[in-house]
N, C-alpha and C. Protein backbone atom coordinates (compact mmCIF):
# COMPACT_ATOMS: atom_id res chain seq x y z
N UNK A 1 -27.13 -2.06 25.69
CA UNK A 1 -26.07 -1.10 25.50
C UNK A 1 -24.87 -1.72 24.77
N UNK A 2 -24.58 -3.06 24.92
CA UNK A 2 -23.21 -3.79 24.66
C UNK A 2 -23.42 -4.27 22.85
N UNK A 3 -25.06 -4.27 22.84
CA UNK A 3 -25.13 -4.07 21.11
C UNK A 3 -24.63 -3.02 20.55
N UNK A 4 -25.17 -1.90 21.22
CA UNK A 4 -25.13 -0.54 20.38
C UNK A 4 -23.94 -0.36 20.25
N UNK A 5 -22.98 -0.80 21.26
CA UNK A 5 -21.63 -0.11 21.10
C UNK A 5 -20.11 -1.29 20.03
N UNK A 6 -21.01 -2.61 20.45
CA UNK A 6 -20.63 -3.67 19.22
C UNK A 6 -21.15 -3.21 17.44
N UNK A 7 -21.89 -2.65 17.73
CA UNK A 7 -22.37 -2.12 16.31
C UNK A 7 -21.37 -0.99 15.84
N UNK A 8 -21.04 -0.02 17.05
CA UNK A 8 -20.33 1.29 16.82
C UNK A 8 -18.67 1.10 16.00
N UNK A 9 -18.65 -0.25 16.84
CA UNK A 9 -17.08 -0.12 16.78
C UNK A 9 -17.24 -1.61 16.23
N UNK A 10 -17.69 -1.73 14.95
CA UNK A 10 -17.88 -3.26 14.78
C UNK A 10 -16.50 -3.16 13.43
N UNK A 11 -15.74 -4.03 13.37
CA UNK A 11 -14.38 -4.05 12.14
C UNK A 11 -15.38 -3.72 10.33
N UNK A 12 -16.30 -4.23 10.35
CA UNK A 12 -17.12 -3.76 9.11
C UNK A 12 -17.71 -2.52 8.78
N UNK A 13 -18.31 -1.64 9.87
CA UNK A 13 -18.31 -0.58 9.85
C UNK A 13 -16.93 0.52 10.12
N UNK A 14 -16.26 -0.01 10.72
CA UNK A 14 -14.64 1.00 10.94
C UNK A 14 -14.35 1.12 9.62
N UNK A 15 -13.75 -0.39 8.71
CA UNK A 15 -13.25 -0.33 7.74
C UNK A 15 -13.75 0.62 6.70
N UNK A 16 -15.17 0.71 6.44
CA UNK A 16 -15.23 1.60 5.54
C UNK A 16 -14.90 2.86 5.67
N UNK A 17 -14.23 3.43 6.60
CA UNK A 17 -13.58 4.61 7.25
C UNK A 17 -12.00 4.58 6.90
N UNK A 18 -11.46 3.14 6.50
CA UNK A 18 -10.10 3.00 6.32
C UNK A 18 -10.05 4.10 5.24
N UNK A 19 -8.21 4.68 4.98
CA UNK A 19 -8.31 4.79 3.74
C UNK A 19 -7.84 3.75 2.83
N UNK A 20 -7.79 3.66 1.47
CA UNK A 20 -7.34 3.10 0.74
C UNK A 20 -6.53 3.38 0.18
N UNK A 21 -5.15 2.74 0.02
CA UNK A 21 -3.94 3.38 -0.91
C UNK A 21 -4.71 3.08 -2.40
N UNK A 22 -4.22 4.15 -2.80
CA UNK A 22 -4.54 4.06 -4.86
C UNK A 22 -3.39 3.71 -5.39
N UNK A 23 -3.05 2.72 -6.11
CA UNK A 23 -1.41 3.10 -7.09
C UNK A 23 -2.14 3.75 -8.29
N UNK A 24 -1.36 4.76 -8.55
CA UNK A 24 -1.71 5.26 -10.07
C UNK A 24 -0.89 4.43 -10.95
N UNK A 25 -1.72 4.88 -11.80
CA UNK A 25 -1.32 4.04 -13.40
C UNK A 25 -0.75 4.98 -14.57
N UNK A 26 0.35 4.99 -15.41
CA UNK A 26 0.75 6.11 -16.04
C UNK A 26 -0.27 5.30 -17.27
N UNK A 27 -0.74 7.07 -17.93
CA UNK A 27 -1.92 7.04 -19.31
C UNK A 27 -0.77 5.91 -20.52
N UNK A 28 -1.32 5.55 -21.56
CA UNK A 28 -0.30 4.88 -22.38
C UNK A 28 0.48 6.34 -22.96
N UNK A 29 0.04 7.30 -23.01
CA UNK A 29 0.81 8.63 -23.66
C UNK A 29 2.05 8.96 -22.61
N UNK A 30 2.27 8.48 -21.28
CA UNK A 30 3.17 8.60 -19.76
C UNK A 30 3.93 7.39 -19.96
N UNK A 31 3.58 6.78 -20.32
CA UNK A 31 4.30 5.51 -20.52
C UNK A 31 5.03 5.28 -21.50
N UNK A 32 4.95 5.57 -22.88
CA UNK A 32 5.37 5.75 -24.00
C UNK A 32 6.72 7.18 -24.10
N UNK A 33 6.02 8.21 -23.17
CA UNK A 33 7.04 8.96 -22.50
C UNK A 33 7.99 8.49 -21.65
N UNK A 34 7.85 7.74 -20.92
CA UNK A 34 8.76 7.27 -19.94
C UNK A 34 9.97 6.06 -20.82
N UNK A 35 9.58 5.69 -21.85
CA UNK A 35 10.19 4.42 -22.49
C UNK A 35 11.06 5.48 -23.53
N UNK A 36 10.51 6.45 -24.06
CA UNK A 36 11.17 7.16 -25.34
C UNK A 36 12.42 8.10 -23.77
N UNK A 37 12.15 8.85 -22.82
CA UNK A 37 13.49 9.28 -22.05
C UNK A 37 14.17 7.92 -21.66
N UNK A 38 13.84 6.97 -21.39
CA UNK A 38 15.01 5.85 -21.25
C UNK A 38 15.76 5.38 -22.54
N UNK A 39 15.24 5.49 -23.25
CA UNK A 39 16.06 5.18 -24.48
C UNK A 39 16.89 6.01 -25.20
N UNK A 40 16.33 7.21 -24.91
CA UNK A 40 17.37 8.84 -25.09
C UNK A 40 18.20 8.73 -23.83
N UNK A 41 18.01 8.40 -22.54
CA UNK A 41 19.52 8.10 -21.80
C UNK A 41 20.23 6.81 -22.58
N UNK A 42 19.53 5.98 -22.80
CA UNK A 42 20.52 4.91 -23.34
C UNK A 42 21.47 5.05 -24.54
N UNK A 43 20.77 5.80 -25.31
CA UNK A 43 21.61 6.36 -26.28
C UNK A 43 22.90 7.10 -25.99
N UNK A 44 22.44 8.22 -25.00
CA UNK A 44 23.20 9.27 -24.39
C UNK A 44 24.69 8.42 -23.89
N UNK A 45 24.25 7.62 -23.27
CA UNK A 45 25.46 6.54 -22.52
C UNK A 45 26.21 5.61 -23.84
N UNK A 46 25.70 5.59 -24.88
CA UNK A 46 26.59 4.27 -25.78
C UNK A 46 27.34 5.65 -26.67
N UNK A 47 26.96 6.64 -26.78
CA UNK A 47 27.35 7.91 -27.53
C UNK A 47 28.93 8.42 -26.86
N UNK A 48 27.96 8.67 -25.37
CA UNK A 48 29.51 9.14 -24.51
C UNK A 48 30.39 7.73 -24.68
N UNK A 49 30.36 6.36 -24.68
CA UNK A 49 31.08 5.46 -24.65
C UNK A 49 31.85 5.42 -25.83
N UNK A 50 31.41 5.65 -26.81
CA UNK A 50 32.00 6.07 -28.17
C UNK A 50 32.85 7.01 -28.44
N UNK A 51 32.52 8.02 -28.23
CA UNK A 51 33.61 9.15 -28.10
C UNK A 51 35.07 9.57 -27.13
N UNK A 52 34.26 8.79 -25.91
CA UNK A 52 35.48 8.82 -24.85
C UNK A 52 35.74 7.56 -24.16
N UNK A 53 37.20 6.97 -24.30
CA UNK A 53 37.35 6.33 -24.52
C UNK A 53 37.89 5.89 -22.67
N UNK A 54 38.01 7.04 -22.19
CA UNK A 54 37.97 6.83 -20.47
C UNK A 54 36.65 7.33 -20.16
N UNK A 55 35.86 6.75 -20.26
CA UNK A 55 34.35 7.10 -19.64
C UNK A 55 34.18 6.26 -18.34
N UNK A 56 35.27 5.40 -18.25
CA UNK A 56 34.73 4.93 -17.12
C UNK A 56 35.53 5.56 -15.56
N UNK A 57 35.61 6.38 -15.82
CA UNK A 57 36.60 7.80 -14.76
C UNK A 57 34.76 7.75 -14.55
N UNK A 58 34.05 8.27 -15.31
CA UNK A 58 33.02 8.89 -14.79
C UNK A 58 31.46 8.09 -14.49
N UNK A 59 31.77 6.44 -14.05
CA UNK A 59 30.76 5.61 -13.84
C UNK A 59 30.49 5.47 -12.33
N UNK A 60 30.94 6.19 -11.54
CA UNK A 60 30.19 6.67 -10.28
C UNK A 60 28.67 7.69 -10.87
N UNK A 61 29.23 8.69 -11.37
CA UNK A 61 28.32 9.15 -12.13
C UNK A 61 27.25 9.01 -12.67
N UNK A 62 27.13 8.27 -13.65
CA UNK A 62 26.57 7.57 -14.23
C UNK A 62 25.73 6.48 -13.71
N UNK A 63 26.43 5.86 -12.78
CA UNK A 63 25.82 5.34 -11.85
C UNK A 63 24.35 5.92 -10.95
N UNK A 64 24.77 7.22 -10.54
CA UNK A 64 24.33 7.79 -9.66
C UNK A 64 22.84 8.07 -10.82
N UNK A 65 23.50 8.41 -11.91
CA UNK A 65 21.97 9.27 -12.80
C UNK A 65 21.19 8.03 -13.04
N UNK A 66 21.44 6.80 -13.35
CA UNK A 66 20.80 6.06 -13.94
C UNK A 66 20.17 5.03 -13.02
N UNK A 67 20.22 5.46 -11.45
CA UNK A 67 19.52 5.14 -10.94
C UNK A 67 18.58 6.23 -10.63
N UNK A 68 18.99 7.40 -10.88
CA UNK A 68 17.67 8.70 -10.36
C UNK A 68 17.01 8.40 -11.34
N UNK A 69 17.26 8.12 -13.02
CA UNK A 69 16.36 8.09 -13.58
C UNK A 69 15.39 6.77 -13.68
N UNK A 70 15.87 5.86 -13.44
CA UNK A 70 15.10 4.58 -13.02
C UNK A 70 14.04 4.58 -12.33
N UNK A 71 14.50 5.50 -10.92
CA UNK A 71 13.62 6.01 -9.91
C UNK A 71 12.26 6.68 -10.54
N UNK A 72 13.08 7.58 -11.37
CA UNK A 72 11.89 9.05 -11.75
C UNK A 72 11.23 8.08 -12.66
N UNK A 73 11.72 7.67 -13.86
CA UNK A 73 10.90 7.43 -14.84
C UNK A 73 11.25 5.47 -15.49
N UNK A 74 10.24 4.67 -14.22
CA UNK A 74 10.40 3.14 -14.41
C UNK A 74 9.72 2.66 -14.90
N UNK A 75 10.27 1.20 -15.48
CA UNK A 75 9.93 0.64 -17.22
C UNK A 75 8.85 0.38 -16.58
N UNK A 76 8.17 0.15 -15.50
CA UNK A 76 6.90 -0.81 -15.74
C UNK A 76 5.64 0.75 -15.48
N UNK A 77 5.20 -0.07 -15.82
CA UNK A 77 3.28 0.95 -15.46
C UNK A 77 2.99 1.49 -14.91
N UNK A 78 3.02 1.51 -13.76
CA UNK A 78 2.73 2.06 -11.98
C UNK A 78 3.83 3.36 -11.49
N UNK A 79 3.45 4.12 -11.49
CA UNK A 79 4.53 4.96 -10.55
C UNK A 79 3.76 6.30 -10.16
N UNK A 80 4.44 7.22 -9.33
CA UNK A 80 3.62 8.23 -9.16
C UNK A 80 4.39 9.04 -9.83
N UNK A 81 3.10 10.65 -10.19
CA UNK A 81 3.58 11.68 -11.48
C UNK A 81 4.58 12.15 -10.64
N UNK A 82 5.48 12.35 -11.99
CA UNK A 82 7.19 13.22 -11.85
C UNK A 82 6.78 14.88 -11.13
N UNK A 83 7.64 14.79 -10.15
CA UNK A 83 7.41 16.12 -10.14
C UNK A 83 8.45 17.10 -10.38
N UNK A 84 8.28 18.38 -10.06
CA UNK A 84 9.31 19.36 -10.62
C UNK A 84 10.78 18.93 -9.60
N UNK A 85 10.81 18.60 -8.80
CA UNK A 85 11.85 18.52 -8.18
C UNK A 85 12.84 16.98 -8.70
N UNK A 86 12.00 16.16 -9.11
CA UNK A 86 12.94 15.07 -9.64
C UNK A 86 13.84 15.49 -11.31
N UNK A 87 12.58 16.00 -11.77
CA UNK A 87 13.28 16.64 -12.78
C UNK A 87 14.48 17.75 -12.85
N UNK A 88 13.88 18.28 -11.86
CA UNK A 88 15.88 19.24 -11.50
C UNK A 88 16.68 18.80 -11.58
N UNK A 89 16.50 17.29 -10.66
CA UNK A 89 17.96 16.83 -9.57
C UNK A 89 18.28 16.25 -11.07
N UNK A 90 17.82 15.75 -11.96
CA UNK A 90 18.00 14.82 -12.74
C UNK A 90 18.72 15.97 -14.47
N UNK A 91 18.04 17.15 -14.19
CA UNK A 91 18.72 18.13 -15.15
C UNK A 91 20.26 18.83 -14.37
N UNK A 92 20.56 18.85 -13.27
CA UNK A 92 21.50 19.18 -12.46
C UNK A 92 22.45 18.03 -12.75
N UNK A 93 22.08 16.82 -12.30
CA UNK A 93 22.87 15.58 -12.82
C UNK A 93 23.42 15.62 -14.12
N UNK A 94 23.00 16.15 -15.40
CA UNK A 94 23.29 16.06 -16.61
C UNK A 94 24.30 17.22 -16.78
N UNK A 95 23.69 18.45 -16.64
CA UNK A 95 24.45 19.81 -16.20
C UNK A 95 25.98 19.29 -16.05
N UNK A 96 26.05 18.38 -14.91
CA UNK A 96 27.38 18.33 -13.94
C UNK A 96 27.94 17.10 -14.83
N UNK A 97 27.71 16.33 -15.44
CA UNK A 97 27.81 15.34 -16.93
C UNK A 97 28.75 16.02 -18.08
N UNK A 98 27.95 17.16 -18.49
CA UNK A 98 28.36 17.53 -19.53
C UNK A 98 29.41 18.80 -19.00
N UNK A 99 29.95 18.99 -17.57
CA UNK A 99 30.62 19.62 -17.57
C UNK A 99 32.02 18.83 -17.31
N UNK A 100 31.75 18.03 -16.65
CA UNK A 100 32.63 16.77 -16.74
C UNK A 100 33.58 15.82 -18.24
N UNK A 101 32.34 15.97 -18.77
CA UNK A 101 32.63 15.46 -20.74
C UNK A 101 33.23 17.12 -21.23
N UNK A 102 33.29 17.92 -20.71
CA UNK A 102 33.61 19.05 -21.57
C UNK A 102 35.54 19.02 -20.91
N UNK A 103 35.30 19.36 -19.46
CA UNK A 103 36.98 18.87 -19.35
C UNK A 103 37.47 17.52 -19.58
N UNK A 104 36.69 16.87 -19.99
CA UNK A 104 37.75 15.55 -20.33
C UNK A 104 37.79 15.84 -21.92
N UNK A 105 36.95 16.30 -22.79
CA UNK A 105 37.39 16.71 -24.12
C UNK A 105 38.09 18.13 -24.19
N UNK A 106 38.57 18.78 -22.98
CA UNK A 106 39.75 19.35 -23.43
C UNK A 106 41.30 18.57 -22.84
N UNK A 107 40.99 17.68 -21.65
CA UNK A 107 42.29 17.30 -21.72
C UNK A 107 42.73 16.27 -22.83
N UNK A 108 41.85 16.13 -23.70
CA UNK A 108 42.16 15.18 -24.85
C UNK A 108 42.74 16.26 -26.26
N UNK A 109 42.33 17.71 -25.88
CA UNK A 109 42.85 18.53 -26.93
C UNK A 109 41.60 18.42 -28.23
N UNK A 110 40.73 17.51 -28.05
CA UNK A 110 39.60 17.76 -28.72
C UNK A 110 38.21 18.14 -28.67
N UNK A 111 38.65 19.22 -28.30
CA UNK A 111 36.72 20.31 -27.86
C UNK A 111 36.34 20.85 -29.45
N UNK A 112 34.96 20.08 -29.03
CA UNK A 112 34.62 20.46 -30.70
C UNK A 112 33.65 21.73 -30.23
C-alpha cells in the first residue's frame, strides 16, 4: 500500500501538474512598436522643453507619465500585451498635459 501511495504523491509525478509561468515575448513588429512610442514621447518632452521655458512647474507630471509609459511599453523584450486600460490612463495623462501646456501658453500670451 505505502508504494502505491509513494507513487501517488511522488514530487515527479505532482510536478507535472505544476503550472508553469510563460513570459511572453513581444513579435519584432511589438517591439519596434514599443521603441518608435518611446521615442515619440522623447521627442514630445525635448519639444515641450523648447517651447516652454518653465516646464519644469510641470515635472511631477511628467514624471508620473514617463514612468506609466515605461511600465506600459519597456525597452527590453519581455512584457505582457498592453491592454485597453493602460492605454487610457496613459491617453488621460496626455489629455491632462496638453491641458496644462495650453494654460501655461496662455499665461505667456502666446496660444498659437
Amino acid at each position: 500500500m505505502t508504494s502505491r501511495l509513494d507513487e501517488l504523491f511522488s514530487p515527479d509525478r505532482l510536478r507535472q501538474n505544476w503550472p508553469m509561468k510563460i513570459t511572453p515575448t513581444l513579435e519584432p513588429k511589438q517591439a519596434a512598436s514599443h521603441l518608435k512610442i518611446r521615442a515619440n514621447y522623447d521627442e514630445l518632452q525635448r519639444l515641450i522643453g523648447k517651447n516652454f521655458p518653465d516646464v519644469s512647474r510641470l515635472s511631477a507630471r511628467f514624471d508620473a507619465l514617463t514612468e506609466t509609459i515605461n511600465q506600459t511599453f519597456p525597452p527590453d523584450a519581455t512584457t505582457d500585451p498592453v491592454d485597453a486600460q493602460q492605454k487610457e490612463a496613459i491617453v488621460v495623462m496626455l489629455e491632462q498635459l496638453e491641458t496644462l501646456l495650453w494654460a501655461m501658453d496662455l499665461s505667456l500670451g502666446t496660444v498659437r
